[in-house]
PDB file of N, CA and C in Angstrom:
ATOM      1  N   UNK A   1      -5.421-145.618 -32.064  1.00  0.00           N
ATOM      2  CA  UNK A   1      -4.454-145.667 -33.129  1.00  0.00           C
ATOM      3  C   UNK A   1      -3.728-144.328 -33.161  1.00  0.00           C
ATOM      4  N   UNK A   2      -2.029-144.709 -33.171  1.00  0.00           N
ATOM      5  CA  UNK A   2      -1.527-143.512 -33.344  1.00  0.00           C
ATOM      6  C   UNK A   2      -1.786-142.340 -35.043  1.00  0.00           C
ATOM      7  N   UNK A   3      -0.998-141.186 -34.840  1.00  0.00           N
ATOM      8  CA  UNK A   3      -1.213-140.466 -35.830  1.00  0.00           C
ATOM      9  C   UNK A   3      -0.581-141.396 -37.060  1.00  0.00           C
ATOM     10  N   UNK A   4       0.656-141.647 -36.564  1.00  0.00           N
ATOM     11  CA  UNK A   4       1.837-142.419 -37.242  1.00  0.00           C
ATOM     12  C   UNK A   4       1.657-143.590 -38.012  1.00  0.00           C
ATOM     13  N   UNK A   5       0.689-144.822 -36.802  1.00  0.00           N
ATOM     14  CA  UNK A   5      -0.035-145.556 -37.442  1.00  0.00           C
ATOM     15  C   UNK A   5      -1.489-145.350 -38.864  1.00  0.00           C
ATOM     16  N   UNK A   6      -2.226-144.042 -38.344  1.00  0.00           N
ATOM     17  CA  UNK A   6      -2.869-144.171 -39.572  1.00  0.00           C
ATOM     18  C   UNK A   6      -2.354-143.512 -40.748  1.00  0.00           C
ATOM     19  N   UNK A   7      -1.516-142.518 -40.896  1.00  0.00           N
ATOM     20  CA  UNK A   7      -0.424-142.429 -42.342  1.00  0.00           C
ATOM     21  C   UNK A   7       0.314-143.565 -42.962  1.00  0.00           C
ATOM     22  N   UNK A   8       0.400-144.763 -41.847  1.00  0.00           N
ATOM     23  CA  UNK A   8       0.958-145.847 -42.425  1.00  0.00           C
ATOM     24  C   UNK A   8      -0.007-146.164 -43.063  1.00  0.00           C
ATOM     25  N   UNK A   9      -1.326-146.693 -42.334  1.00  0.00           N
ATOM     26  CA  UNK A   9      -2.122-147.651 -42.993  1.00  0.00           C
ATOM     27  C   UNK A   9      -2.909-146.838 -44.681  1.00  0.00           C
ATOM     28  N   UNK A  10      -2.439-145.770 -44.410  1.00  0.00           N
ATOM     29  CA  UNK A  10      -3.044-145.353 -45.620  1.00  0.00           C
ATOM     30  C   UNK A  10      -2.187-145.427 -46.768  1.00  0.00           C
ATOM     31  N   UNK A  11      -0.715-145.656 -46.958  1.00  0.00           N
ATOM     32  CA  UNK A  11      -0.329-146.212 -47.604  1.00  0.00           C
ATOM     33  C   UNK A  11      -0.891-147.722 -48.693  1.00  0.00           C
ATOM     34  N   UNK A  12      -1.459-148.259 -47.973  1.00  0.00           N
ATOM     35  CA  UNK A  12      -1.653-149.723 -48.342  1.00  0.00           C
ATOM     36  C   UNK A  12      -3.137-149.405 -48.754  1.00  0.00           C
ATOM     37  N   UNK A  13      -3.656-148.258 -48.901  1.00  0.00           N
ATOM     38  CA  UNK A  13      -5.209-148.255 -49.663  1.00  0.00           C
ATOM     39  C   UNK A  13      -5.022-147.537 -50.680  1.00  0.00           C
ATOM     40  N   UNK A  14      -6.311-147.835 -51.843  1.00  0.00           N
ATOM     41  CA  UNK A  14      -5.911-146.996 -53.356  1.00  0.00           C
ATOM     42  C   UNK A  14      -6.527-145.948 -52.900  1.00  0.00           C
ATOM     43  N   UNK A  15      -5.955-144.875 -53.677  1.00  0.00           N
ATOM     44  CA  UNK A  15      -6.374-143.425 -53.767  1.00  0.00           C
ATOM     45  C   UNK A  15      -7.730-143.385 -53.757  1.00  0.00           C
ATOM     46  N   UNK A  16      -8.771-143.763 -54.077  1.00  0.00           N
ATOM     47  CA  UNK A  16     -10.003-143.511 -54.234  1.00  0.00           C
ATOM     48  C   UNK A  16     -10.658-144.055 -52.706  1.00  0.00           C
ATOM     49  N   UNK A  17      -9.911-145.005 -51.585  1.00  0.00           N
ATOM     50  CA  UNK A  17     -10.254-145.587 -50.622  1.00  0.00           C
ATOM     51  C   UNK A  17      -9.672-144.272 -49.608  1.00  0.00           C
ATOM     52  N   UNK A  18      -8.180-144.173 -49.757  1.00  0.00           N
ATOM     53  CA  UNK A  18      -7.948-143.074 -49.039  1.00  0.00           C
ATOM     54  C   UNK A  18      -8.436-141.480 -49.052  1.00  0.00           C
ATOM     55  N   UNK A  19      -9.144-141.055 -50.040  1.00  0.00           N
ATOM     56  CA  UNK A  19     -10.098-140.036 -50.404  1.00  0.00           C
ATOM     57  C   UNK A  19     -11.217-140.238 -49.551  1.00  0.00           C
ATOM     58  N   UNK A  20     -11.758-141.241 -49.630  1.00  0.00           N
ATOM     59  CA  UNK A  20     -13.063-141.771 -48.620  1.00  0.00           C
ATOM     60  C   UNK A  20     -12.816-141.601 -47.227  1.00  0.00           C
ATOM     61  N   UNK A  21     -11.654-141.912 -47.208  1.00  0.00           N
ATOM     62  CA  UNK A  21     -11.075-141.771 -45.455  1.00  0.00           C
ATOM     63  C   UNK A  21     -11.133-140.375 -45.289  1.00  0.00           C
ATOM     64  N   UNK A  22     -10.061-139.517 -45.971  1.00  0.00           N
ATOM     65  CA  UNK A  22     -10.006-138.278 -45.658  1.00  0.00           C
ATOM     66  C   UNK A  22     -10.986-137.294 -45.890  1.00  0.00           C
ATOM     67  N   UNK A  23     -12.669-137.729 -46.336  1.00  0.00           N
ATOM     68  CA  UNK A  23     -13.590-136.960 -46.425  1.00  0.00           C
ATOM     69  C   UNK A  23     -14.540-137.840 -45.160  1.00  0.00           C
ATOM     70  N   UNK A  24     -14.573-138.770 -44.750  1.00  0.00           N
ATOM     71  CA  UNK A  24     -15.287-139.465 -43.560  1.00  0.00           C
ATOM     72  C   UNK A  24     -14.623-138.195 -42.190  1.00  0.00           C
ATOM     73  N   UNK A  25     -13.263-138.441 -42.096  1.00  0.00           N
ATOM     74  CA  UNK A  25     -12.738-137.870 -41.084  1.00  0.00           C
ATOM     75  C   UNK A  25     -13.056-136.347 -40.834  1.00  0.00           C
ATOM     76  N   UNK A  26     -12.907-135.597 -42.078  1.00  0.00           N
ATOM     77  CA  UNK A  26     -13.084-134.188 -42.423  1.00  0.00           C
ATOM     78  C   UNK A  26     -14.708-133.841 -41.822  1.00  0.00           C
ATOM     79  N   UNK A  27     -15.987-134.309 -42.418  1.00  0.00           N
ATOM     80  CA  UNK A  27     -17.213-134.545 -42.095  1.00  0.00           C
ATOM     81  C   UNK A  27     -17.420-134.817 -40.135  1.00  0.00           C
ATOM     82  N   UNK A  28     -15.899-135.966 -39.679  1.00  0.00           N
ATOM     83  CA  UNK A  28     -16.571-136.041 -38.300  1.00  0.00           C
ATOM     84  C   UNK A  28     -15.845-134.516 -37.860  1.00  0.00           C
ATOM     85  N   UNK A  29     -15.090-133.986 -38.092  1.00  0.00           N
ATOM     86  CA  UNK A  29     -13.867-132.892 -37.494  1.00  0.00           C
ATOM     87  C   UNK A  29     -15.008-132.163 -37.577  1.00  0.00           C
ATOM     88  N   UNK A  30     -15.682-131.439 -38.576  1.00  0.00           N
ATOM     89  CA  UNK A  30     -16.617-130.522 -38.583  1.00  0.00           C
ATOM     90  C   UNK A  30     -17.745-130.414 -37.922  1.00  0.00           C
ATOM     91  N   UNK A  31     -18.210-131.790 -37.948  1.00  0.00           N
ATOM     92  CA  UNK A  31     -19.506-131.793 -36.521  1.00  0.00           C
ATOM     93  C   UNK A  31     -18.770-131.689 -35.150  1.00  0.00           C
ATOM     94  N   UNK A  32     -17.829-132.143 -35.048  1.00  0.00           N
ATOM     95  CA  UNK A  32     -17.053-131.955 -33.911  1.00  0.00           C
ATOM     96  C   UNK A  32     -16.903-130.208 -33.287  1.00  0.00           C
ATOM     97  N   UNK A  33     -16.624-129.532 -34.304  1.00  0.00           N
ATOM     98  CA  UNK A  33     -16.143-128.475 -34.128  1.00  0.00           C
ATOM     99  C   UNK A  33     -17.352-127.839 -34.032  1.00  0.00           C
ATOM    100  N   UNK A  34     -18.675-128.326 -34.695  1.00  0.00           N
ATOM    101  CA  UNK A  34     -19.775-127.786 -34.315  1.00  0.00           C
ATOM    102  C   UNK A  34     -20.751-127.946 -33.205  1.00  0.00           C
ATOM    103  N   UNK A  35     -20.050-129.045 -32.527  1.00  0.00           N
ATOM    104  CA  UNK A  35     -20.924-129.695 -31.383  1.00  0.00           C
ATOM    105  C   UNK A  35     -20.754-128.432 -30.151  1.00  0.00           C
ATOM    106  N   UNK A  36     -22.361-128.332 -29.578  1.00  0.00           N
ATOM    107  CA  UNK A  36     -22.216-127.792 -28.145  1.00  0.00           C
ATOM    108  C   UNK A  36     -21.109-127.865 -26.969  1.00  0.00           C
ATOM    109  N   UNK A  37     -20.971-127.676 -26.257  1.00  0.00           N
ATOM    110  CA  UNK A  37     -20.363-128.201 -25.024  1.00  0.00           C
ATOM    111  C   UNK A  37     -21.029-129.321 -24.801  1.00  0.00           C
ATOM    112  N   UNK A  38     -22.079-128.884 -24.081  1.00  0.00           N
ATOM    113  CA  UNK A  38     -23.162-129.568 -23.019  1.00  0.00           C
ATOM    114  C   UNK A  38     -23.809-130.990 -23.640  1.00  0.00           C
ATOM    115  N   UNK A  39     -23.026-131.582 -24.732  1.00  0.00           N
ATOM    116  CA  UNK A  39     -24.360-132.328 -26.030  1.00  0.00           C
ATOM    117  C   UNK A  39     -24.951-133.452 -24.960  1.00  0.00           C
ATOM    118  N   UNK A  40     -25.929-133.356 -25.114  1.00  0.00           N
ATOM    119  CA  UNK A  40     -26.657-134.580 -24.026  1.00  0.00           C
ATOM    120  C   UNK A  40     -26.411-136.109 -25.195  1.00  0.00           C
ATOM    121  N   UNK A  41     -27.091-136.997 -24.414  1.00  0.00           N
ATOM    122  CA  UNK A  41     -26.602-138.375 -24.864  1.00  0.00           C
ATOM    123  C   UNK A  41     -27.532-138.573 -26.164  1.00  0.00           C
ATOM    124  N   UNK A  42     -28.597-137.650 -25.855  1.00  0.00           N
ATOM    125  CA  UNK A  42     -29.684-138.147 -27.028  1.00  0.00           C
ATOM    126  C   UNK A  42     -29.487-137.615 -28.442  1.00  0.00           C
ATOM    127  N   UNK A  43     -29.005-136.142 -28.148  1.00  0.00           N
ATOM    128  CA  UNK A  43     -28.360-135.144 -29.099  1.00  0.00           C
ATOM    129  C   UNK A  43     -26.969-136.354 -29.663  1.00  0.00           C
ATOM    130  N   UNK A  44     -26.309-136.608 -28.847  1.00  0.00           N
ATOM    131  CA  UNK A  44     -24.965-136.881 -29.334  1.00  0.00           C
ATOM    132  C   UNK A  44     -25.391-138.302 -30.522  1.00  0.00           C
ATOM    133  N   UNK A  45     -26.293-138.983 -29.986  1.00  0.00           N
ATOM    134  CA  UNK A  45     -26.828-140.135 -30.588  1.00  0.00           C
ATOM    135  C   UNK A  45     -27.820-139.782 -32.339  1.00  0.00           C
ATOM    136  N   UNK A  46     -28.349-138.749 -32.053  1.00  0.00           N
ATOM    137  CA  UNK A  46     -28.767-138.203 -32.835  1.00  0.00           C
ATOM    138  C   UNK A  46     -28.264-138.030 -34.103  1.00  0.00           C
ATOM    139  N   UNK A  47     -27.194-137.236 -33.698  1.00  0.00           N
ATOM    140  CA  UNK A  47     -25.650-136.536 -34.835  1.00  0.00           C
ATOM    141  C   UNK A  47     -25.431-137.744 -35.503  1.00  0.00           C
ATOM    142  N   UNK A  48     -24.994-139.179 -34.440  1.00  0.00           N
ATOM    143  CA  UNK A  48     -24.312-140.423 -35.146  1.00  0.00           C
ATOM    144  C   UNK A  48     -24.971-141.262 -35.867  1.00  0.00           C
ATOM    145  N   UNK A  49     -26.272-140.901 -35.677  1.00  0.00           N
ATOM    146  CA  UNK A  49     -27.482-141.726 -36.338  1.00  0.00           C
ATOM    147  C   UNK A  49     -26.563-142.482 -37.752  1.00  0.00           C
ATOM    148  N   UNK A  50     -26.802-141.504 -38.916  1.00  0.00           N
ATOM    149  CA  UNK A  50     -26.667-141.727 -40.082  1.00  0.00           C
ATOM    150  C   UNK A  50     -25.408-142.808 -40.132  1.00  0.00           C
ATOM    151  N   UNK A  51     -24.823-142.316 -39.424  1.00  0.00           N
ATOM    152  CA  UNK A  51     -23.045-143.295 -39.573  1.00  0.00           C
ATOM    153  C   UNK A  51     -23.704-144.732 -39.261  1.00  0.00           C
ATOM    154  N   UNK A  52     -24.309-145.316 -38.444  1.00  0.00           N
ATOM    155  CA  UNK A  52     -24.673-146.377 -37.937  1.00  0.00           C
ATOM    156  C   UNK A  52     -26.323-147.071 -39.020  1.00  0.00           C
ATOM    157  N   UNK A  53     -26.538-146.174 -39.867  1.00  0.00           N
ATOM    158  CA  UNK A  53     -28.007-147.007 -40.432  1.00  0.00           C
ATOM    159  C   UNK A  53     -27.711-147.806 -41.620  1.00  0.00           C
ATOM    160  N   UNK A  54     -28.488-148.571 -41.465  1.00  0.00           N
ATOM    161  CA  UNK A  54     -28.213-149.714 -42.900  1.00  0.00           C
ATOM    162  C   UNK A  54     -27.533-149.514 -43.996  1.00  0.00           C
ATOM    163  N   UNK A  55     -26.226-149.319 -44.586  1.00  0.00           N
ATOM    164  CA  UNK A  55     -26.176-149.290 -46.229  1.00  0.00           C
ATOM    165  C   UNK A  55     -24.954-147.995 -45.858  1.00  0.00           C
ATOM    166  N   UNK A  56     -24.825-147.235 -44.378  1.00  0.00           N
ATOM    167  CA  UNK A  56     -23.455-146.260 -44.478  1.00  0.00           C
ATOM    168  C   UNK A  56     -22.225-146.629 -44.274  1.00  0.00           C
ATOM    169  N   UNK A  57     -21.661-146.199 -44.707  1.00  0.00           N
ATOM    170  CA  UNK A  57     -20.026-146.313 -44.525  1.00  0.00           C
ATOM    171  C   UNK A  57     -19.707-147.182 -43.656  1.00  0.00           C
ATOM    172  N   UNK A  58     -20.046-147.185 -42.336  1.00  0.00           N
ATOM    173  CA  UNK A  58     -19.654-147.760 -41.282  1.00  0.00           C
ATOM    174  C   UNK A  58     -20.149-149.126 -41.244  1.00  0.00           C
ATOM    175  N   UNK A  59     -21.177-149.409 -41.802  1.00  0.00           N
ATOM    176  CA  UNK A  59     -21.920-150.736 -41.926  1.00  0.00           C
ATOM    177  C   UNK A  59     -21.848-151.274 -43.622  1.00  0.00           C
ATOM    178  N   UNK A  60     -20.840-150.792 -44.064  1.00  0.00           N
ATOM    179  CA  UNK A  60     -20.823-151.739 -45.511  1.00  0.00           C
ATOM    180  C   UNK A  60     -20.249-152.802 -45.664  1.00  0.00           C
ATOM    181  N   UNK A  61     -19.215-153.121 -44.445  1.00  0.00           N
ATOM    182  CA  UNK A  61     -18.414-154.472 -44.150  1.00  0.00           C
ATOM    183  C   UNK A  61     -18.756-155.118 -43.709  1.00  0.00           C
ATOM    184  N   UNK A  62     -19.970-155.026 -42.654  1.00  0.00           N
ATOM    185  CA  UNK A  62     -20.687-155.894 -42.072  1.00  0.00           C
ATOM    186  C   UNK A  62     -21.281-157.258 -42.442  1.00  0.00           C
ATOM    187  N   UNK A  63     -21.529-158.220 -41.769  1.00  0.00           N
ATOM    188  CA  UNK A  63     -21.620-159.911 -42.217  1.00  0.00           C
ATOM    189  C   UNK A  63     -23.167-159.545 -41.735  1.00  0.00           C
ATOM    190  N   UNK A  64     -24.337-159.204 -42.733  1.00  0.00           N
ATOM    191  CA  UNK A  64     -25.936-159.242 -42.653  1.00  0.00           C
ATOM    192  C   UNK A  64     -26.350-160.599 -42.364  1.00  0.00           C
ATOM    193  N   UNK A  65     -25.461-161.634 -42.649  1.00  0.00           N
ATOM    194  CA  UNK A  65     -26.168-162.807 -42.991  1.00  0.00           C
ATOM    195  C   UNK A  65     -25.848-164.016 -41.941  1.00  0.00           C
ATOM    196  N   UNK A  66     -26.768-164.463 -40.880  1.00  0.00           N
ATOM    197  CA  UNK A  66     -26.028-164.976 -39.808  1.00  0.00           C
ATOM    198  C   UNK A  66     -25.937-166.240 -40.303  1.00  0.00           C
ATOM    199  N   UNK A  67     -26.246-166.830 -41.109  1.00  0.00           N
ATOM    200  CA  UNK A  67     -25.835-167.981 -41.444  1.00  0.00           C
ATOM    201  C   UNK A  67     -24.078-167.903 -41.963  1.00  0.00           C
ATOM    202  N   UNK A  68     -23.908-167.123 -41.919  1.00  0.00           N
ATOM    203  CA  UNK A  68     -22.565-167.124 -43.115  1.00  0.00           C
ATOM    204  C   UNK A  68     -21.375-167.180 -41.578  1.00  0.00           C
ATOM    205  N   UNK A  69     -21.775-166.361 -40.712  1.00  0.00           N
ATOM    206  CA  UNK A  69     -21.100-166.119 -39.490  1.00  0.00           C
ATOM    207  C   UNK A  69     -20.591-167.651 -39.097  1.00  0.00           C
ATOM    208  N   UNK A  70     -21.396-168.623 -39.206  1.00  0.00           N
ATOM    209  CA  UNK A  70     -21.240-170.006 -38.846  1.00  0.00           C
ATOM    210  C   UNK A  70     -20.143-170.268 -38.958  1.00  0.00           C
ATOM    211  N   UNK A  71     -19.825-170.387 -40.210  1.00  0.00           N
ATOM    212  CA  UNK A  71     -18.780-170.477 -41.861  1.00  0.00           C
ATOM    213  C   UNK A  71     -17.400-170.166 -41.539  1.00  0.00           C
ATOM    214  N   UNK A  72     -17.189-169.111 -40.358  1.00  0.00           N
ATOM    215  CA  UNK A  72     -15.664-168.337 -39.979  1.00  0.00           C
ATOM    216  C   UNK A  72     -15.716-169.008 -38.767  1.00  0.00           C
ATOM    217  N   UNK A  73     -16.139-169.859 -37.916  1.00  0.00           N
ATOM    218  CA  UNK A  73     -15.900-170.497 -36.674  1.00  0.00           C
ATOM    219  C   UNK A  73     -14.451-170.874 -36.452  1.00  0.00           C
ATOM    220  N   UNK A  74     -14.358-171.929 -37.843  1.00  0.00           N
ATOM    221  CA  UNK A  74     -13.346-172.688 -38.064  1.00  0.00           C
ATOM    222  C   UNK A  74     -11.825-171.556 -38.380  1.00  0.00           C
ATOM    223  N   UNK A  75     -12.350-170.431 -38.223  1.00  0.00           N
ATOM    224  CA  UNK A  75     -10.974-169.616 -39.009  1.00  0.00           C
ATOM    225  C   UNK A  75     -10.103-169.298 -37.797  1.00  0.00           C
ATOM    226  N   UNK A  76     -10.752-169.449 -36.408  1.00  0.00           N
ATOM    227  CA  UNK A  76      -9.620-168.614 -35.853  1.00  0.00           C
ATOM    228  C   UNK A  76      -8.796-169.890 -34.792  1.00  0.00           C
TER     229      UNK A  76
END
């Protein structure tokens, strides 16, 4: 996604959604800037842990429930 594109899309979220964005992003910039050179795969996996575990940011949209998955077959 361009730069261009995500100033657009942040238009179309409320202030309290786009706050969330711009402190998610801020949080990765800083580990970024703190990361080694050399980060091995396990290290790098390590760092991302939290983003990826049950109940974070990244997994709050998620469909938990595979029955429900069934349900959107018909949508596309």
């Amino acid at each position: 996604m361009s730069k261009n594109e995500v100033l657009e899309a942040l238009q179309y979220l409320t202030p309290e959604e786009t706050l969330e964005v711009i402190e998610v992003a801020s949080h990765l910039l800083r580990q970024n800037i703190a990361l080694p050179k050399n980060l091995s795969l396990v290290q790098a996996a390590e760092r991302m842990r939290s983003f990826y575990q049950i109940g974070s940011e990244l997994t709050q949209w998620t469909d938990e429930d595979p029955e429900e998955f069934q349900d959107y077959q018909n949508y596309a």
